[in-house]
Protein backbone atom coordinates (compact mmCIF):
# COMPACT_ATOMS: atom_id res chain seq x y z
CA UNK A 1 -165.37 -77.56 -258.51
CA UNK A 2 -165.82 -74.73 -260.79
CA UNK A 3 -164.45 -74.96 -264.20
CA UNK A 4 -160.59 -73.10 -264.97
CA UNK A 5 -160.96 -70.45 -266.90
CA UNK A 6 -158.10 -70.19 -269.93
CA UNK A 7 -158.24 -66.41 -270.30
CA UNK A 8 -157.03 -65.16 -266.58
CA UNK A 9 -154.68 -66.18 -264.41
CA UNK A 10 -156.02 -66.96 -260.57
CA UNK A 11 -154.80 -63.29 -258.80
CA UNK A 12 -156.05 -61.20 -261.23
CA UNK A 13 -159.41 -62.80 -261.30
CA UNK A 14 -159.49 -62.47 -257.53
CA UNK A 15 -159.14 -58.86 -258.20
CA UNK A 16 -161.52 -58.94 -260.31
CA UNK A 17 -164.10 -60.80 -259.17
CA UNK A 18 -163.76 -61.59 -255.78
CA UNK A 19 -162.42 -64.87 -253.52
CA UNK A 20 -165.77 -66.42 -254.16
CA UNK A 21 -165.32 -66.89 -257.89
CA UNK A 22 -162.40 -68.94 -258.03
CA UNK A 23 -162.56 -72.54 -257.85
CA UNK A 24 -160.53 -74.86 -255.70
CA UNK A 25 -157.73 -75.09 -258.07
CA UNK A 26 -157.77 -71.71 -258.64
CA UNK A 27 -157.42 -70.80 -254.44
CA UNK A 28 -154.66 -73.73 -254.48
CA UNK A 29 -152.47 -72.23 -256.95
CA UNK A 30 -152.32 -68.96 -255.32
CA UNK A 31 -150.72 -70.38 -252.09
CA UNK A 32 -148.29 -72.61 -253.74
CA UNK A 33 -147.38 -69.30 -255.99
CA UNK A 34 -144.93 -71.12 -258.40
CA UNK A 35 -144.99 -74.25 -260.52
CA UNK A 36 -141.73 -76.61 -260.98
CA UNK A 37 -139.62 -77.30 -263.69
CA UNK A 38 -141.89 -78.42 -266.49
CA UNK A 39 -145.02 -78.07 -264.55
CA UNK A 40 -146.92 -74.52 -264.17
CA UNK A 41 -148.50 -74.13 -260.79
CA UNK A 42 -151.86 -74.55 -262.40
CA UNK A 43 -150.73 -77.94 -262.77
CA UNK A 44 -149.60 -78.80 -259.47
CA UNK A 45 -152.55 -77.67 -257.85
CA UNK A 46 -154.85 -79.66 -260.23
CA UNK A 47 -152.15 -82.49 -259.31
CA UNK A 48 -152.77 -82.52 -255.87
CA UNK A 49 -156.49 -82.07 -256.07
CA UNK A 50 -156.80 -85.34 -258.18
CA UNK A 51 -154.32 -87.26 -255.79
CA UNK A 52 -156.02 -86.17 -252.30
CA UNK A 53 -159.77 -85.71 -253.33
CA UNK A 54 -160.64 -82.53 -252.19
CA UNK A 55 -159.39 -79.26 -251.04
CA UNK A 56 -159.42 -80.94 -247.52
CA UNK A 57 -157.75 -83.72 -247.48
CA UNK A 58 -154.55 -81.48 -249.28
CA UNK A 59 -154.77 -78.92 -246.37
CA UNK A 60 -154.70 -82.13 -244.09
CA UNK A 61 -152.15 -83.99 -245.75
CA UNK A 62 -148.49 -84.43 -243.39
CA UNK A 63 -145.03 -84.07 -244.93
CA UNK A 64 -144.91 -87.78 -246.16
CA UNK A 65 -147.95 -87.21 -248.10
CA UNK A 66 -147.32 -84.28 -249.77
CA UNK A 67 -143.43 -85.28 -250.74
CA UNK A 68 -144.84 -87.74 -252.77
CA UNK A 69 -145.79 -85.20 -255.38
CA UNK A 70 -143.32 -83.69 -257.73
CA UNK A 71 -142.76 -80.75 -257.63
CA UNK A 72 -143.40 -80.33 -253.62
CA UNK A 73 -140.64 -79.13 -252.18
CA UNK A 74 -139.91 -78.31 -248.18
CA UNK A 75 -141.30 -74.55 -248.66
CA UNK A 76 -144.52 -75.30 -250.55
CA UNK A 77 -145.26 -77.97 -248.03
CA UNK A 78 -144.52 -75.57 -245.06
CA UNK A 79 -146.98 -72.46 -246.99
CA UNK A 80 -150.11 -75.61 -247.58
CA UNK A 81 -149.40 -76.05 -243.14
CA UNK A 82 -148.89 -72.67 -242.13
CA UNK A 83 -152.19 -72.12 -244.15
CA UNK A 84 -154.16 -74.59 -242.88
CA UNK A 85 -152.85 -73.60 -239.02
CA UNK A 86 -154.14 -70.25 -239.56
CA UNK A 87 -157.63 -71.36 -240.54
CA UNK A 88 -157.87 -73.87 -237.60
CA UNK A 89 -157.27 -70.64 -235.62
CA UNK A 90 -159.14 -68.54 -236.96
CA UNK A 91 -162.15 -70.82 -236.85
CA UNK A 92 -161.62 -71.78 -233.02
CA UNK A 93 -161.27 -68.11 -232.39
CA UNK A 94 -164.66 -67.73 -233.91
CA UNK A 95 -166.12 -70.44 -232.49
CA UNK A 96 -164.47 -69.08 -228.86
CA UNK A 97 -167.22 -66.11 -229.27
CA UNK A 98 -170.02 -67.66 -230.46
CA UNK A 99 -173.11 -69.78 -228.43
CA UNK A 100 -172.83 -72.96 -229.58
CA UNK A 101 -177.01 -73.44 -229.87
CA UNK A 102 -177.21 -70.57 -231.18
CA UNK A 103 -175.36 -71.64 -234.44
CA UNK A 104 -174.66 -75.46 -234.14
CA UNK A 105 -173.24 -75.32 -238.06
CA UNK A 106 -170.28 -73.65 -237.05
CA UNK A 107 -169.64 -75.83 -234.31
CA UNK A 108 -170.17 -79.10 -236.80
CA UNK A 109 -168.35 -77.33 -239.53
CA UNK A 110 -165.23 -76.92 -236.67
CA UNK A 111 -165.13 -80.30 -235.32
CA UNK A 112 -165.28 -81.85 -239.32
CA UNK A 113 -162.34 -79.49 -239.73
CA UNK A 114 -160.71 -81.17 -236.98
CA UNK A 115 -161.71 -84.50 -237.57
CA UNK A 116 -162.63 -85.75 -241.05
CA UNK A 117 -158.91 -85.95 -242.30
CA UNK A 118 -157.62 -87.64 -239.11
CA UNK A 119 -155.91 -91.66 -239.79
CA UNK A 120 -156.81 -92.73 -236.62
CA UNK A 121 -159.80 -92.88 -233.97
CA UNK A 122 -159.46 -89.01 -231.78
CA UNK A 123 -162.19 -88.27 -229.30
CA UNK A 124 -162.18 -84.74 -228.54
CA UNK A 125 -164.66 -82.98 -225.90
CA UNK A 126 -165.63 -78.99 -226.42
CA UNK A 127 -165.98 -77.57 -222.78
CA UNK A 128 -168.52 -74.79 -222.26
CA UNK A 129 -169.45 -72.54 -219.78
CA UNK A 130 -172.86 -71.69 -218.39
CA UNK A 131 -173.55 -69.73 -220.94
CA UNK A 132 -172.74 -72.14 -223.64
CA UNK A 133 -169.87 -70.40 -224.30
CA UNK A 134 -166.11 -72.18 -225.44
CA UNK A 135 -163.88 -72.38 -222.86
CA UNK A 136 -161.67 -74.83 -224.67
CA UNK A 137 -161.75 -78.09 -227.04
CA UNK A 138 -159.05 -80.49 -226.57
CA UNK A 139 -158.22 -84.00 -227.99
CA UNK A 140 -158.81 -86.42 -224.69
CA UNK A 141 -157.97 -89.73 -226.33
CA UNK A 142 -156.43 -90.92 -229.51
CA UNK A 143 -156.87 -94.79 -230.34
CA UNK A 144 -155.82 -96.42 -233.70
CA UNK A 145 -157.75 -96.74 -237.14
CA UNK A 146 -160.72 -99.06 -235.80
CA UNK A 147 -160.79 -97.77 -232.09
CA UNK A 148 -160.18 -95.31 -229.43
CA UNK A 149 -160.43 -95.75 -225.60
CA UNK A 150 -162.70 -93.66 -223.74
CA UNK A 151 -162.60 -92.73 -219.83
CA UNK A 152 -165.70 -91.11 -219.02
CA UNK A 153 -163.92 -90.23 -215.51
CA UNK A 154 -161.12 -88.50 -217.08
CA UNK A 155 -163.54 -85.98 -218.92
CA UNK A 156 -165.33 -84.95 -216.27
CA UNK A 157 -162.54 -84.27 -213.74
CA UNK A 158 -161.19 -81.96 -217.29
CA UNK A 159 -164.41 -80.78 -216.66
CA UNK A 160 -163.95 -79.86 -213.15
CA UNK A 161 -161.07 -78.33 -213.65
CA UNK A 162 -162.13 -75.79 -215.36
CA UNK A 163 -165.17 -75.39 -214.56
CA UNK A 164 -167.58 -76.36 -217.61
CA UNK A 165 -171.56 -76.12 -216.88
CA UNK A 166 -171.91 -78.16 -220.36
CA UNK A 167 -169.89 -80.61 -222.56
CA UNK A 168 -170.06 -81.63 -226.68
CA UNK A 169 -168.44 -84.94 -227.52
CA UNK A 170 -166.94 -85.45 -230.68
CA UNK A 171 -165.10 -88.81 -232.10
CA UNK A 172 -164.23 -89.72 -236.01
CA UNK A 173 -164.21 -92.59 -237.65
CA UNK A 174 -161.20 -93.20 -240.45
CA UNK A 175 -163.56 -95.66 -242.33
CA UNK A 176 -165.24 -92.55 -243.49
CA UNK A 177 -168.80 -94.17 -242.20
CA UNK A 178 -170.23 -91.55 -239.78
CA UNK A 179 -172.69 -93.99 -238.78
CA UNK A 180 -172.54 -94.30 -234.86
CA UNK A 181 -171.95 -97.99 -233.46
CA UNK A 182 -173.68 -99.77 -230.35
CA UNK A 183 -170.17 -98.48 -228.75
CA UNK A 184 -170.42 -95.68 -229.51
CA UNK A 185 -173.53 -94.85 -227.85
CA UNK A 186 -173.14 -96.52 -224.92
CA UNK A 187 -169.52 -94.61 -223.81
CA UNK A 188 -171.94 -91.35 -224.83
CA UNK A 189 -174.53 -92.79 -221.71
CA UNK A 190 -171.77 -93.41 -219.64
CA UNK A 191 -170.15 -90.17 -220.09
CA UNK A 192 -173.85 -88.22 -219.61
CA UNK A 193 -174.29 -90.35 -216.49
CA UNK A 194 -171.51 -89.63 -214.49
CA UNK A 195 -171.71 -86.02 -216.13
CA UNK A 196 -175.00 -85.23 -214.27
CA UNK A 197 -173.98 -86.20 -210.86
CA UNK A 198 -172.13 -83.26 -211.10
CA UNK A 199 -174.67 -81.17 -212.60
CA UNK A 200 -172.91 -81.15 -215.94
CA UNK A 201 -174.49 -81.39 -219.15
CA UNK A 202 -173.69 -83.05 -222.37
CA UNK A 203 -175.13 -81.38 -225.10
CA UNK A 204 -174.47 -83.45 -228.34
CA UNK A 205 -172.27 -86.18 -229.14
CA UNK A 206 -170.62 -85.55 -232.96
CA UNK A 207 -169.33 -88.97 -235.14
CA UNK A 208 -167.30 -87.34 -237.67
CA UNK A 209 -166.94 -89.47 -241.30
CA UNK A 210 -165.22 -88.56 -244.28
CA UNK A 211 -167.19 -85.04 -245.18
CA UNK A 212 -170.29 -86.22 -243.15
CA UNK A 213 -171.14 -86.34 -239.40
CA UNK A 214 -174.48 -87.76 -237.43
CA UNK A 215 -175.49 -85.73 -234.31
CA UNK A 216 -176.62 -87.76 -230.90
CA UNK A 217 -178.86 -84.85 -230.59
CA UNK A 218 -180.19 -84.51 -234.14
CA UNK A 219 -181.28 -88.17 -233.77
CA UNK A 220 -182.93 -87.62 -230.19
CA UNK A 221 -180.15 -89.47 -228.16
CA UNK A 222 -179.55 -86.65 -225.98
């Protein structure tokens, strides 16, 4: 995180200087705009940096979360969502146009977007067509904080339906440990297996940790 700087306030040093020099405090206390009483906004962004971690896990943070900090009312809270909503959609958008071997960072970088901040276990496929092109990424199953239950037969009629050539997997786990288990890698052969009967291909399997991620197809897997 870049250090404050006491001599200019965060808008006119975007002015200035650009997006790119202000650090994540600095970004955070232009979108909640105002302080509370007692508290300048500077504050309260440093505030909820310190309480969530990173610039991440604020953005990701639900109502329950965030009314925990003074200060956070109902319309701060709703600006930090609507915020967050509109990056999520701006990267899928990007993502929607883009070959996903052609630039597999912005695919990762999408799915840990997705993923890192979520409580519990979410598997989510990205569907493709034959040109390795998005057609859509959806959340298939959602399990609890140690676990999520995969049907292998459910993805590929999804599949089917709309008519993917090619599949990536993605799953997180809460623990933060990205590390794949023995699980893990055997639902990924079950759902390549019954993937190829049907000519479909799986392209990469994505464990999502806290900030981190190990690829199925960076390891040699797939």
């Amino acid at each position: 995180m870049n250090a404050l700087c006491p001599h200019i306030m965060p808008r006119e040093k975007l002015q200035l200087m650009g997006a790119e020099a202000l650090s994540d405090v600095e970004l955070l206390a232009i979108f909640l705009r105002t302080g509370s009483v007692g508290q300048s906004v500077m504050a309260l962004a440093q505030q909820l940096l310190h309480h969530f971690g990173s610039l991440r896990r604020v953005m990701a943070a639900d109502w329950q979360e965030l009314a925990t900090i003074k200060g956070m009312g109902d319309a701060k809270m709703a600006q930090l969502h609507a915020v967050s909503e509109l990056a999520r959609r701006v990267f899928r958008e990007h993502l929607a146009r883009a070959d996903v071997l052609a630039n597999p960072q912005l695919t990762h970088e999408y799915l840990l977007g997705m993923l890192a901040h979520q409580e519990r276990e979410i598997f989510m496929v990205i569907f493709l067509d034959n040109q390795h092109r998005v057609i859509i990424s959806r959340e298939m199953f959602a399990g609890t904080i140690s676990s999520v239950e995969v049907h292998p037969r459910e993805i590929v009629r999804e599949a089917l339906k709309i008519n993917a050539a090619a599949m990536i997997l993605a799953h997180n786990h809460p623990s933060g440990m990205a590390e794949p288990s023995l699980a893990d890698r055997d639902i990924t052969r079950q759902i390549i297996t019954a993937s190829l009967l049907l000519n479909i291909k799986v392209l990469d399997h994505l464990v999502v940790g806290q900030g981190n991620y190990v690829s199925f197809a960076e390891r040699g897997w797939i």
